[in-house]
Protein backbone atom coordinates (compact mmCIF):
# COMPACT_ATOMS: atom_id res chain seq x y z
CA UNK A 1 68.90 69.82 72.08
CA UNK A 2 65.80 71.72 72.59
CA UNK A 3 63.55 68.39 73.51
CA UNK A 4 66.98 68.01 76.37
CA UNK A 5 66.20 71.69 76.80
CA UNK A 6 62.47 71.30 77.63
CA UNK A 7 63.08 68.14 80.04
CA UNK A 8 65.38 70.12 81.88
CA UNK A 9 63.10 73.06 82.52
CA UNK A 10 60.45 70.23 83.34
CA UNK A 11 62.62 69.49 86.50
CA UNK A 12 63.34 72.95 87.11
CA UNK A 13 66.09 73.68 86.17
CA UNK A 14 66.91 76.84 83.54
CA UNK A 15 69.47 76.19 80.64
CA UNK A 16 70.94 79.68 79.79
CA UNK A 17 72.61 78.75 76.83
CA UNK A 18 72.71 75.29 74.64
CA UNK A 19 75.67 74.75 72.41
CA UNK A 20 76.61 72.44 70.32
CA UNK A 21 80.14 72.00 70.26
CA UNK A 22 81.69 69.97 66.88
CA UNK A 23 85.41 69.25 66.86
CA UNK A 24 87.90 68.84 63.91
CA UNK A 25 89.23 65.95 62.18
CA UNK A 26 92.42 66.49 63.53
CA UNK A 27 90.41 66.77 67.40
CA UNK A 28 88.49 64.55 69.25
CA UNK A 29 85.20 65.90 70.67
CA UNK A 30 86.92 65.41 74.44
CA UNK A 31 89.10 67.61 73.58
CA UNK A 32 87.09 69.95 71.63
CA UNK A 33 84.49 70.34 74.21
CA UNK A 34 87.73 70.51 76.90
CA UNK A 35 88.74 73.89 74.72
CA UNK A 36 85.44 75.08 74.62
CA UNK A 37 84.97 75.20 78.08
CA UNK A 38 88.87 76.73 78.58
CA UNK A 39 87.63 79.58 76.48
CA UNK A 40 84.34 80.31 77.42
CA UNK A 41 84.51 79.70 81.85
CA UNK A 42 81.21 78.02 81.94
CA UNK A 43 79.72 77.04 85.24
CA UNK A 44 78.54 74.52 84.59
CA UNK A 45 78.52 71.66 81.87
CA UNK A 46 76.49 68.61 81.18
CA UNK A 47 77.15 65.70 79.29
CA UNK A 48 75.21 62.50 78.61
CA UNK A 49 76.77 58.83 79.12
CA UNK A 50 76.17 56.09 76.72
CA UNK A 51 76.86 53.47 79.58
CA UNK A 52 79.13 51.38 76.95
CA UNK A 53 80.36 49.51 80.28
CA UNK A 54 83.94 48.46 81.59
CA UNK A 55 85.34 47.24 78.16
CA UNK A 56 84.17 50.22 76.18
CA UNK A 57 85.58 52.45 78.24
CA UNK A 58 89.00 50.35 77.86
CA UNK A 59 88.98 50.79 74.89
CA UNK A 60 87.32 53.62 73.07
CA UNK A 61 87.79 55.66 76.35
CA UNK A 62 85.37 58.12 78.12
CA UNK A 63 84.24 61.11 77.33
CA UNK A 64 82.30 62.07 80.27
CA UNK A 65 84.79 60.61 82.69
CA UNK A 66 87.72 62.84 80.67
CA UNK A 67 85.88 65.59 80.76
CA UNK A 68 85.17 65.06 84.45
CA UNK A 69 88.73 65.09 85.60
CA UNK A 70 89.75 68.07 83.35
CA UNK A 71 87.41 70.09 83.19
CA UNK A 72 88.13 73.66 85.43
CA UNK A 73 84.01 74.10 86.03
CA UNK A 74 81.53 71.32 87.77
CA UNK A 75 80.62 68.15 85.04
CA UNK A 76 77.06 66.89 85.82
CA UNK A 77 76.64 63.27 83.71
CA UNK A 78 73.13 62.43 82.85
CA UNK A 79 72.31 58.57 81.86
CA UNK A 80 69.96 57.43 79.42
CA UNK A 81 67.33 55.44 81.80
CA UNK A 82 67.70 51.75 80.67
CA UNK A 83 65.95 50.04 77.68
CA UNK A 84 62.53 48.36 78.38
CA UNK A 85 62.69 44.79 78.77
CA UNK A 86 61.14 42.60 76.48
């Protein structure tokens, strides 16, 4: 989180606060992180995307996109940049 931290501040932006959020067995992280930000109003929250593609999401589901259509505060979704060919 603190390399993620550093990159940010390299773009200009200024995290106030990192957390790492960990959900229960009994939770998923969607909804974990969904509570989290019920309980704690942030203004903001960003979340990375695997890019697992159409099937993946089919099938396993979406965080980001879940969190972005629930969430009460503005989702930003930062993707990896793509592998280097070989």
């Amino acid at each position: 989180m603190q390399d993620t931290a550093k990159k940010a501040k390299a773009m200009g932006f200024t995290p106030h606060e990192l957390k790492l959020v960990n959900g229960s067995p009994t939770t998923t992280i969607k909804n974990a992180i969904l509570d989290y930000t019920e309980k704690f109003t942030p203004d903001m929250l960003v979340c990375g995307s695997r890019g697992m593609g159409a099937m993946g999401r089919m099938f396993l589901g979406s965080v980001s996109d879940y969190l972005m259509h629930n969430c009460k505060c503005t989702v930003v979704v930062v993707k990896s940049p793509p592998a280097p060919k070989k």
